[in-house]
N, C-alpha and C. Protein backbone atom coordinates (compact mmCIF):
# COMPACT_ATOMS: atom_id res chain seq x y z
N UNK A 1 -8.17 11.75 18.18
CA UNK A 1 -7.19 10.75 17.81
C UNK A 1 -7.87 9.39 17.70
N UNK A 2 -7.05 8.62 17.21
CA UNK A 2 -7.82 7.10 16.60
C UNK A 2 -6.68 6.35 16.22
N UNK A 3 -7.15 4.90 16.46
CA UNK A 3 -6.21 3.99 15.74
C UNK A 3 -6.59 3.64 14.21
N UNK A 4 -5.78 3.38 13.36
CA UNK A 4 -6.18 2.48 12.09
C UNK A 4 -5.26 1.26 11.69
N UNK A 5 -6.14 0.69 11.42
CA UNK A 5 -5.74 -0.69 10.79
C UNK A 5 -6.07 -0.34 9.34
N UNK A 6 -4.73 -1.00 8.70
CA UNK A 6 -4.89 -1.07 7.19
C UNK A 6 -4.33 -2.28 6.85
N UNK A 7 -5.10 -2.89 5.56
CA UNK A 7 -4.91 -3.92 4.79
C UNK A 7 -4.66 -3.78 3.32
N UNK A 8 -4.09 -4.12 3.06
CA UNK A 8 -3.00 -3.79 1.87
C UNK A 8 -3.94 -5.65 0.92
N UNK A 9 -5.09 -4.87 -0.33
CA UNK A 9 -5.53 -5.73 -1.39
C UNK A 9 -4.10 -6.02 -2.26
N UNK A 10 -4.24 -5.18 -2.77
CA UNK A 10 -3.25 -5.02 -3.93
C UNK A 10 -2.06 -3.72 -3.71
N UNK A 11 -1.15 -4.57 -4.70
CA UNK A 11 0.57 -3.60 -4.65
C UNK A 11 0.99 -3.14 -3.60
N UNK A 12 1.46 -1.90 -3.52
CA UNK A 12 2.45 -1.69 -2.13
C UNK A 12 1.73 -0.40 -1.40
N UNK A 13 2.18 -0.37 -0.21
CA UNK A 13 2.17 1.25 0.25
C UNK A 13 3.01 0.95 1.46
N UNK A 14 3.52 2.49 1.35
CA UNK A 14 4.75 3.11 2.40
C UNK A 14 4.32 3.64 3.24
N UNK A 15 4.71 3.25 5.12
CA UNK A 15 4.29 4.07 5.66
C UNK A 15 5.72 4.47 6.32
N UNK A 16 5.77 5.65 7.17
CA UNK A 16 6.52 6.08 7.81
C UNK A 16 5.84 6.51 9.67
N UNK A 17 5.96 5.90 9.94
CA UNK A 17 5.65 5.76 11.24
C UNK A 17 6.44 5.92 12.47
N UNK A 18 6.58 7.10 12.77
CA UNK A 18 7.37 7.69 14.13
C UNK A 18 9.06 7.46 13.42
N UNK A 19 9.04 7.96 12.24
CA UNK A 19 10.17 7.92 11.33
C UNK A 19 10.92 6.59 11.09
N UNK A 20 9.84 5.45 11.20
CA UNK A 20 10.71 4.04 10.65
C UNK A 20 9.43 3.61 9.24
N UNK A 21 10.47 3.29 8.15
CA UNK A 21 9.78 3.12 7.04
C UNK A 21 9.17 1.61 7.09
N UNK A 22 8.12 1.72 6.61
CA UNK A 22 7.50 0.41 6.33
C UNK A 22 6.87 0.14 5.66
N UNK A 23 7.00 -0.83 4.46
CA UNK A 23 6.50 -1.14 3.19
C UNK A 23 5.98 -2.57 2.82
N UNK A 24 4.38 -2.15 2.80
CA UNK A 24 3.50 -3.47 2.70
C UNK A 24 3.14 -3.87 1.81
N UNK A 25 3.11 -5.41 1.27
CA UNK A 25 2.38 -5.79 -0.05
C UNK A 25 0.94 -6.64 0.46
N UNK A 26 0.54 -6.71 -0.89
CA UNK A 26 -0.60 -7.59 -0.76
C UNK A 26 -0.62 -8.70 0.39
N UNK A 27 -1.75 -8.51 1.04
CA UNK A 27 -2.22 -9.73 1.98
C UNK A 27 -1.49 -9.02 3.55
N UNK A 28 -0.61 -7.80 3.76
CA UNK A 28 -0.02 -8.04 4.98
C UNK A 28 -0.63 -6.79 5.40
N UNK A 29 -0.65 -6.41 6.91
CA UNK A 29 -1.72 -5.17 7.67
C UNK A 29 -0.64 -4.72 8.28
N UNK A 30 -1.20 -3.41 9.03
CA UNK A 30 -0.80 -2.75 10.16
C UNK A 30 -1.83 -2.38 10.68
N UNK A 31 -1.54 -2.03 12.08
CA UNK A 31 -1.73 -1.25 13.37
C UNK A 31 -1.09 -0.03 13.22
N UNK A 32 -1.66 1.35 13.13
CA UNK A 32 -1.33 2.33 13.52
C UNK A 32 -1.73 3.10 15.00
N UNK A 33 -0.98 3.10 16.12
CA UNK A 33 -1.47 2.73 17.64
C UNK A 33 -2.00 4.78 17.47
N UNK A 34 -2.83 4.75 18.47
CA UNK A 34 -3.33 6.09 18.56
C UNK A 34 -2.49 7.20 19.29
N UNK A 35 -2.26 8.38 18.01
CA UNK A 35 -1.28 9.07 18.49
C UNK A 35 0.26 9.08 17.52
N UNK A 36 0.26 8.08 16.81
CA UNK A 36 1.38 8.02 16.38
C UNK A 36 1.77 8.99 15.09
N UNK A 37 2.76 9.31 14.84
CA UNK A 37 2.88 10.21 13.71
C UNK A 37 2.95 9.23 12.66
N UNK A 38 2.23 9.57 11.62
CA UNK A 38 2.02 8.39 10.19
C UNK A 38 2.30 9.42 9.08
N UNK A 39 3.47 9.04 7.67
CA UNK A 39 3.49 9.98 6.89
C UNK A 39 2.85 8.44 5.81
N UNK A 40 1.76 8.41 4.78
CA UNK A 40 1.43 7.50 3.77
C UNK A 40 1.70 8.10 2.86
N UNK A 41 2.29 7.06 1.93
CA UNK A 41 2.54 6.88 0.25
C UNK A 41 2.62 5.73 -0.72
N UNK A 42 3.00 6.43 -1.90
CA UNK A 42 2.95 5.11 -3.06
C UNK A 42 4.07 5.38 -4.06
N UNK A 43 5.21 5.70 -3.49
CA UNK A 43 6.21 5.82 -4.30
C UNK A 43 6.54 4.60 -5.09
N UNK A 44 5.50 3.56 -5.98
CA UNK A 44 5.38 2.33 -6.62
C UNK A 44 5.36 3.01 -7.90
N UNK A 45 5.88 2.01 -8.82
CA UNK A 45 5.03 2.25 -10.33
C UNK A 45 3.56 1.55 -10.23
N UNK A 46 3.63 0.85 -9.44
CA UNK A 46 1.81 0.41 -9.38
C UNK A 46 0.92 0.40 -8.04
N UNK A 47 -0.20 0.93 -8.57
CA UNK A 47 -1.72 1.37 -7.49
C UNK A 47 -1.42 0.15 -6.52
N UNK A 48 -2.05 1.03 -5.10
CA UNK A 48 -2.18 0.53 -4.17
C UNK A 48 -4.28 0.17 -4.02
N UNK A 49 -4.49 -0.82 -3.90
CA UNK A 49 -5.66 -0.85 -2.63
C UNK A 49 -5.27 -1.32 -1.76
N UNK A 50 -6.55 -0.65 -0.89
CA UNK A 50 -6.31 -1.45 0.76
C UNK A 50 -7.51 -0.12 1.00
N UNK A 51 -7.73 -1.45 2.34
CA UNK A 51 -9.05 -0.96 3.64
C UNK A 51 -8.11 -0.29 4.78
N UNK A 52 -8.83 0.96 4.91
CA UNK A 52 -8.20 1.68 6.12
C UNK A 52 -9.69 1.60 6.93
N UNK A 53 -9.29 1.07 8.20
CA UNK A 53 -10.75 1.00 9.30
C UNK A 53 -10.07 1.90 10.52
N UNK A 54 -11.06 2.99 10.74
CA UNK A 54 -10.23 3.82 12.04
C UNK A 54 -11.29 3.63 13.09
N UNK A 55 -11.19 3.58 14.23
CA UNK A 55 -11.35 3.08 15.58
C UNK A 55 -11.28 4.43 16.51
N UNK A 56 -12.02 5.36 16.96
CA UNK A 56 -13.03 5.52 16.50
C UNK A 56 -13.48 5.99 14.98
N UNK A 57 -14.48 6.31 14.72
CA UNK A 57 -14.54 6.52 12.58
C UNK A 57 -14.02 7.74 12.73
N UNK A 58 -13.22 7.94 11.20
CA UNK A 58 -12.54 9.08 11.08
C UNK A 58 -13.27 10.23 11.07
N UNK A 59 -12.90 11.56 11.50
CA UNK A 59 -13.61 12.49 11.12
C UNK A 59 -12.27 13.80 11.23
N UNK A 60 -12.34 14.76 10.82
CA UNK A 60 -11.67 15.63 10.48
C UNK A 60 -11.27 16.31 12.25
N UNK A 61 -12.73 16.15 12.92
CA UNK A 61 -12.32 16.74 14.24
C UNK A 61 -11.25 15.68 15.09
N UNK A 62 -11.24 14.55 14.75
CA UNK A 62 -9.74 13.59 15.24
C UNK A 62 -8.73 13.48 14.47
N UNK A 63 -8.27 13.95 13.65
CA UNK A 63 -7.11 13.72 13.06
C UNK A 63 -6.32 14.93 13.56
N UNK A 64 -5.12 14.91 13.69
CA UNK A 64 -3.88 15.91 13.69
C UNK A 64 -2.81 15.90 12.53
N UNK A 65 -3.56 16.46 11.71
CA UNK A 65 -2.32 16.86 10.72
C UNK A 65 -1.47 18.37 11.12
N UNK A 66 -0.55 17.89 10.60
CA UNK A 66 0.65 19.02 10.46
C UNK A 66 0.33 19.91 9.22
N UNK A 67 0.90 21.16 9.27
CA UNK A 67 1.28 21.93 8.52
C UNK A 67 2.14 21.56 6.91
């Protein structure tokens, strides 16, 4: 498990986080605290960038995805 911080360059992205929606534009971040259930998207008509930095670095053996 790991935390991430994301920063939102450009347009939007959706997160859903322990089932409360939250939708970021340019210039604004989150904290995703370690452990938390995160569903990401881009239900936008326009591309998202953004920096995702995970704490410790991501690797397949820390993540918990679902089915």
């Amino acid at each position: 498990l790991f935390e991430e911080y994301t920063i939102i360059l450009k347009g939007k992205k959706q997160f859903i986080v322990d089932s409360e929606i939250i939708v970021l534009k340019a210039g604004e971040s989150i904290k995703i605290k370690k452990g938390a259930r995160v569903q990401y998207s881009n239900p936008f008509d326009t591309p998202c960038e953004y920096i995702a930095i995970c704490t410790p670095a991501f690797s397949m053996e820390n993540v918990n995805r679902e089915e």
